[in-house]
C-alpha atoms as a PDB file:
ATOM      1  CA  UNK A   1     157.162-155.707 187.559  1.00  0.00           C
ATOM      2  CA  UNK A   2     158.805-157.432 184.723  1.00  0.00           C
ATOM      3  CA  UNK A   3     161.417-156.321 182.775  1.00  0.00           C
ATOM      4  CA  UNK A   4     162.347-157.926 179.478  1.00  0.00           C
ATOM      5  CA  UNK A   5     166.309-159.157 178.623  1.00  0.00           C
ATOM      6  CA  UNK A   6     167.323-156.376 176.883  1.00  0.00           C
ATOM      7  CA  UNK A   7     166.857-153.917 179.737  1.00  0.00           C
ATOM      8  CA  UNK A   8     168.935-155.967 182.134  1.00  0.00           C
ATOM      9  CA  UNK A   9     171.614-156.246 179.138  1.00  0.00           C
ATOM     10  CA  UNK A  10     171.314-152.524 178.553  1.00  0.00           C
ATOM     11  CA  UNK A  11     172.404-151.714 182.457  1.00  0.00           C
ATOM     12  CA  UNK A  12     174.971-154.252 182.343  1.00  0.00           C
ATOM     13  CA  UNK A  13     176.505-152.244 179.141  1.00  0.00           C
ATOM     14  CA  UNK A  14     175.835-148.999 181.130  1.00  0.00           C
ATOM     15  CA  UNK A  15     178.030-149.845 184.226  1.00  0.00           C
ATOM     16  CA  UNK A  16     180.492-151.249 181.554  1.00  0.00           C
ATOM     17  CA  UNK A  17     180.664-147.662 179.595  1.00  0.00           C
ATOM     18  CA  UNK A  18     181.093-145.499 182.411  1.00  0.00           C
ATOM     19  CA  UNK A  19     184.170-148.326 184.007  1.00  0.00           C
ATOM     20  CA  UNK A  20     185.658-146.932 180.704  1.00  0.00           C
ATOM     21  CA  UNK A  21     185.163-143.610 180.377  1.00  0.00           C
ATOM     22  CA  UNK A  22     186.894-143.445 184.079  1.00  0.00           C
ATOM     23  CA  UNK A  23     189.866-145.768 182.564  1.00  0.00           C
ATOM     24  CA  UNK A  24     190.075-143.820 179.252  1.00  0.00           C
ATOM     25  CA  UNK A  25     189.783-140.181 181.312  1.00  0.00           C
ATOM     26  CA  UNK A  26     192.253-141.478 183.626  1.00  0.00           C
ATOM     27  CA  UNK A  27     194.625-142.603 180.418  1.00  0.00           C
ATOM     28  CA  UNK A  28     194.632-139.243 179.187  1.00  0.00           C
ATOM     29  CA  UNK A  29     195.217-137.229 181.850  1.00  0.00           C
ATOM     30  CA  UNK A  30     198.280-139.135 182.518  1.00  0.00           C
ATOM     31  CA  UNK A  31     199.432-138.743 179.293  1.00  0.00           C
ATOM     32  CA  UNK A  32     198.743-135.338 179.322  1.00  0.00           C
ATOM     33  CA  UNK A  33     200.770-134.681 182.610  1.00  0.00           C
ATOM     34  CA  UNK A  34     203.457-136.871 181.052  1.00  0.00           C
ATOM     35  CA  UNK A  35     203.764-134.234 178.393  1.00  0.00           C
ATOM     36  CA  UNK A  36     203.523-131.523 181.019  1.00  0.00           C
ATOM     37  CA  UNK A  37     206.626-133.411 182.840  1.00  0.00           C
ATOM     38  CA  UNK A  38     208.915-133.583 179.469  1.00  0.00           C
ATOM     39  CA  UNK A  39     208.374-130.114 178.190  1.00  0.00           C
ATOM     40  CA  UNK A  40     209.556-128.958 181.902  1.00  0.00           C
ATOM     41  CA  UNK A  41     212.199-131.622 181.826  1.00  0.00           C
ATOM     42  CA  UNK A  42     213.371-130.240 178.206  1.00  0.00           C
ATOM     43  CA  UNK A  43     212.917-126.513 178.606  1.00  0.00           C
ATOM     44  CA  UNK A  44     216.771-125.435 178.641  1.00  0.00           C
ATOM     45  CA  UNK A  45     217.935-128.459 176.939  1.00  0.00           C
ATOM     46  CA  UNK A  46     216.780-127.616 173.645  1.00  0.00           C
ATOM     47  CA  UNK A  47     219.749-129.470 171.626  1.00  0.00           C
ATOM     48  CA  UNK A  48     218.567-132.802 173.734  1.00  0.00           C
ATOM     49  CA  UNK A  49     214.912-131.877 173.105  1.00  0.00           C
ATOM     50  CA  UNK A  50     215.362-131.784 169.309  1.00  0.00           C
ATOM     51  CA  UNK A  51     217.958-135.043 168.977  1.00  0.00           C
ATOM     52  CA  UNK A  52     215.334-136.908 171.680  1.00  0.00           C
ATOM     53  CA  UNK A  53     212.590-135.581 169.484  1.00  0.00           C
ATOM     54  CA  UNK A  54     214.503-137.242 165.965  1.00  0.00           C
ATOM     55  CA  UNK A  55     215.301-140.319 167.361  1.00  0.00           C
ATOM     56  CA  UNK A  56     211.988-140.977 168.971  1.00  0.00           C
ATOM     57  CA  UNK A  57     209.640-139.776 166.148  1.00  0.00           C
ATOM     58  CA  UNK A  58     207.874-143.267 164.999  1.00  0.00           C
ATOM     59  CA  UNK A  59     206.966-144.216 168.297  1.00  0.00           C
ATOM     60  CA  UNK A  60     205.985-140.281 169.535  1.00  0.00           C
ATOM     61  CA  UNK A  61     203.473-140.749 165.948  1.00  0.00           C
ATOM     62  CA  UNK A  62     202.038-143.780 167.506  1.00  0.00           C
ATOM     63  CA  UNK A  63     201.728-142.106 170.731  1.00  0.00           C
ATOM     64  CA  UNK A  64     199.538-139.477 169.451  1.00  0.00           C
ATOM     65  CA  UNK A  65     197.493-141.679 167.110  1.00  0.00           C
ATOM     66  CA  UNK A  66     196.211-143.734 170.564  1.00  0.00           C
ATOM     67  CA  UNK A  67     195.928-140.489 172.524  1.00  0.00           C
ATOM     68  CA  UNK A  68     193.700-138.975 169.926  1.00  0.00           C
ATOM     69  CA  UNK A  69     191.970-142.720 169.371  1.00  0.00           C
ATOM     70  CA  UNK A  70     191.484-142.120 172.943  1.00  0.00           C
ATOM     71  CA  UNK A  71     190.437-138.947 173.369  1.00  0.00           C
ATOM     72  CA  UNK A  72     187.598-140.113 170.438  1.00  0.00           C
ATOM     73  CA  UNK A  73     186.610-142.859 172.585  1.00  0.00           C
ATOM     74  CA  UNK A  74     185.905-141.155 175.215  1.00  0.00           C
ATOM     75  CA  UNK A  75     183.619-138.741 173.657  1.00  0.00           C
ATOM     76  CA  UNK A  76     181.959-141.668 172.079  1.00  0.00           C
ATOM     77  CA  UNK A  77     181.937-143.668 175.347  1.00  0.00           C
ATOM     78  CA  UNK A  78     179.934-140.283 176.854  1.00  0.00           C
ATOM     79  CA  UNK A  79     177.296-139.976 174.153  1.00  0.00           C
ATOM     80  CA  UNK A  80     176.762-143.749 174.809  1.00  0.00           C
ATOM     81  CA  UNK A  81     175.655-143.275 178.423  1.00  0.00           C
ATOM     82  CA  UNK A  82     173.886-140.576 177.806  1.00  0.00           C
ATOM     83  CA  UNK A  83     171.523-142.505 175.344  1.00  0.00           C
ATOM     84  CA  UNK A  84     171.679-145.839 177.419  1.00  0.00           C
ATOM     85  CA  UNK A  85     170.197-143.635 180.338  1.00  0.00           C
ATOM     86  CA  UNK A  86     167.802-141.977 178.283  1.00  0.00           C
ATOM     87  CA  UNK A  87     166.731-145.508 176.603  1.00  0.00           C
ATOM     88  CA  UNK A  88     166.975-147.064 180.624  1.00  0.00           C
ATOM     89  CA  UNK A  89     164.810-144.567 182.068  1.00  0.00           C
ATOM     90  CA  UNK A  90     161.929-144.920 179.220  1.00  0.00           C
ATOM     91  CA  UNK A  91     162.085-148.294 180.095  1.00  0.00           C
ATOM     92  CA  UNK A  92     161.471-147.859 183.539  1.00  0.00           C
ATOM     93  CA  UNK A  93     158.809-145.172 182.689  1.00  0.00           C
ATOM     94  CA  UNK A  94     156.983-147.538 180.632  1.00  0.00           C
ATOM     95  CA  UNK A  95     157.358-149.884 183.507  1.00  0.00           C
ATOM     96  CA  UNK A  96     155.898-146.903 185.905  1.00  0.00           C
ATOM     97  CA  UNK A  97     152.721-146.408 183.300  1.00  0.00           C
ATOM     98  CA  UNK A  98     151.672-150.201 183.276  1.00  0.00           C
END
Protein backbone atom coordinates (compact mmCIF):
# COMPACT_ATOMS: atom_id res chain seq x y z
CA UNK A 1 0.00 0.00 0.00
CA UNK A 2 0.83 3.55 -0.64
CA UNK A 3 1.75 5.97 1.63
CA UNK A 4 1.76 9.66 0.81
CA UNK A 5 5.14 12.11 1.52
CA UNK A 6 4.19 13.39 4.56
CA UNK A 7 4.05 10.06 6.38
CA UNK A 8 7.54 9.10 5.33
CA UNK A 9 8.61 12.82 6.45
CA UNK A 10 6.69 12.37 9.68
CA UNK A 11 8.91 9.02 10.66
CA UNK A 12 11.95 10.61 9.54
CA UNK A 13 11.11 13.58 12.21
CA UNK A 14 10.14 10.78 14.69
CA UNK A 15 13.57 8.94 14.73
CA UNK A 16 15.02 12.55 14.73
CA UNK A 17 12.97 13.55 18.13
CA UNK A 18 13.67 10.64 20.08
CA UNK A 19 17.96 10.93 18.83
CA UNK A 20 17.27 14.12 20.94
CA UNK A 21 15.45 13.46 23.70
CA UNK A 22 18.36 10.67 24.40
CA UNK A 23 21.07 13.63 23.74
CA UNK A 24 19.12 16.25 25.77
CA UNK A 25 18.34 13.42 28.77
CA UNK A 26 21.84 12.49 28.57
CA UNK A 27 22.89 16.50 28.81
CA UNK A 28 21.09 16.83 31.89
CA UNK A 29 21.91 14.14 33.79
CA UNK A 30 25.44 15.05 33.42
CA UNK A 31 24.90 18.29 34.47
CA UNK A 32 23.04 17.23 37.20
CA UNK A 33 25.83 14.80 38.50
CA UNK A 34 28.23 17.66 37.83
CA UNK A 35 26.37 19.56 40.48
CA UNK A 36 26.23 16.46 42.64
CA UNK A 37 30.27 16.34 42.23
CA UNK A 38 30.81 20.23 43.29
CA UNK A 39 28.50 20.39 46.23
CA UNK A 40 30.58 17.17 47.57
CA UNK A 41 33.75 18.78 46.37
CA UNK A 42 32.68 22.15 48.34
CA UNK A 43 31.04 20.76 51.44
CA UNK A 44 33.82 21.82 54.12
CA UNK A 45 35.23 24.48 52.04
CA UNK A 46 32.58 26.87 52.47
CA UNK A 47 34.90 30.17 52.26
CA UNK A 48 36.08 28.63 48.63
CA UNK A 49 32.45 27.70 47.87
CA UNK A 50 31.21 31.28 48.38
CA UNK A 51 34.46 33.25 46.64
CA UNK A 52 34.13 30.32 43.64
CA UNK A 53 30.45 31.05 43.74
CA UNK A 54 31.20 35.30 43.32
CA UNK A 55 33.62 35.03 40.84
CA UNK A 56 31.81 32.57 38.68
CA UNK A 57 28.23 34.02 38.87
CA UNK A 58 27.64 35.27 35.04
CA UNK A 59 28.63 32.18 33.59
CA UNK A 60 26.83 29.79 36.60
CA UNK A 61 23.44 32.28 35.27
CA UNK A 62 24.07 31.07 31.83
CA UNK A 63 24.51 27.65 33.00
CA UNK A 64 21.17 27.43 34.45
CA UNK A 65 19.35 29.35 31.71
CA UNK A 66 20.52 26.25 29.10
CA UNK A 67 19.86 23.62 31.75
CA UNK A 68 16.36 24.84 32.27
CA UNK A 69 16.14 25.62 28.18
CA UNK A 70 17.00 22.07 28.29
CA UNK A 71 15.10 20.57 30.63
CA UNK A 72 11.98 22.51 28.50
CA UNK A 73 13.11 20.86 25.48
CA UNK A 74 12.97 17.83 26.53
CA UNK A 75 9.52 17.88 27.77
CA UNK A 76 8.61 19.42 24.50
CA UNK A 77 10.72 16.91 22.51
CA UNK A 78 8.40 14.05 24.56
CA UNK A 79 4.98 15.51 23.82
CA UNK A 80 6.26 15.61 20.17
CA UNK A 81 6.67 11.84 19.88
CA UNK A 82 3.92 11.14 21.54
CA UNK A 83 1.69 13.00 18.92
CA UNK A 84 3.96 11.96 15.88
CA UNK A 85 3.11 8.27 17.02
CA UNK A 86 -0.36 8.91 17.56
CA UNK A 87 -0.58 10.89 14.02
CA UNK A 88 1.89 7.69 12.50
CA UNK A 89 -0.25 5.04 13.68
CA UNK A 90 -3.68 6.70 12.25
CA UNK A 91 -1.89 6.75 9.26
CA UNK A 92 -1.13 3.31 9.17
CA UNK A 93 -4.71 2.52 10.43
CA UNK A 94 -6.16 4.31 7.63
CA UNK A 95 -3.76 2.38 5.53
CA UNK A 96 -5.11 -1.01 7.40
CA UNK A 97 -9.00 0.13 6.58
CA UNK A 98 -8.42 0.68 2.73
Amino acid sequence: MHKDNFYYILKDRLEYAQDYLIDTTAYIKSIEFQDKVEKEFYKDKIFLYLLVSIVNLPSDLIRNYQYFKSILNCKRAHKEIQLLQETLSNYEQKDFLK
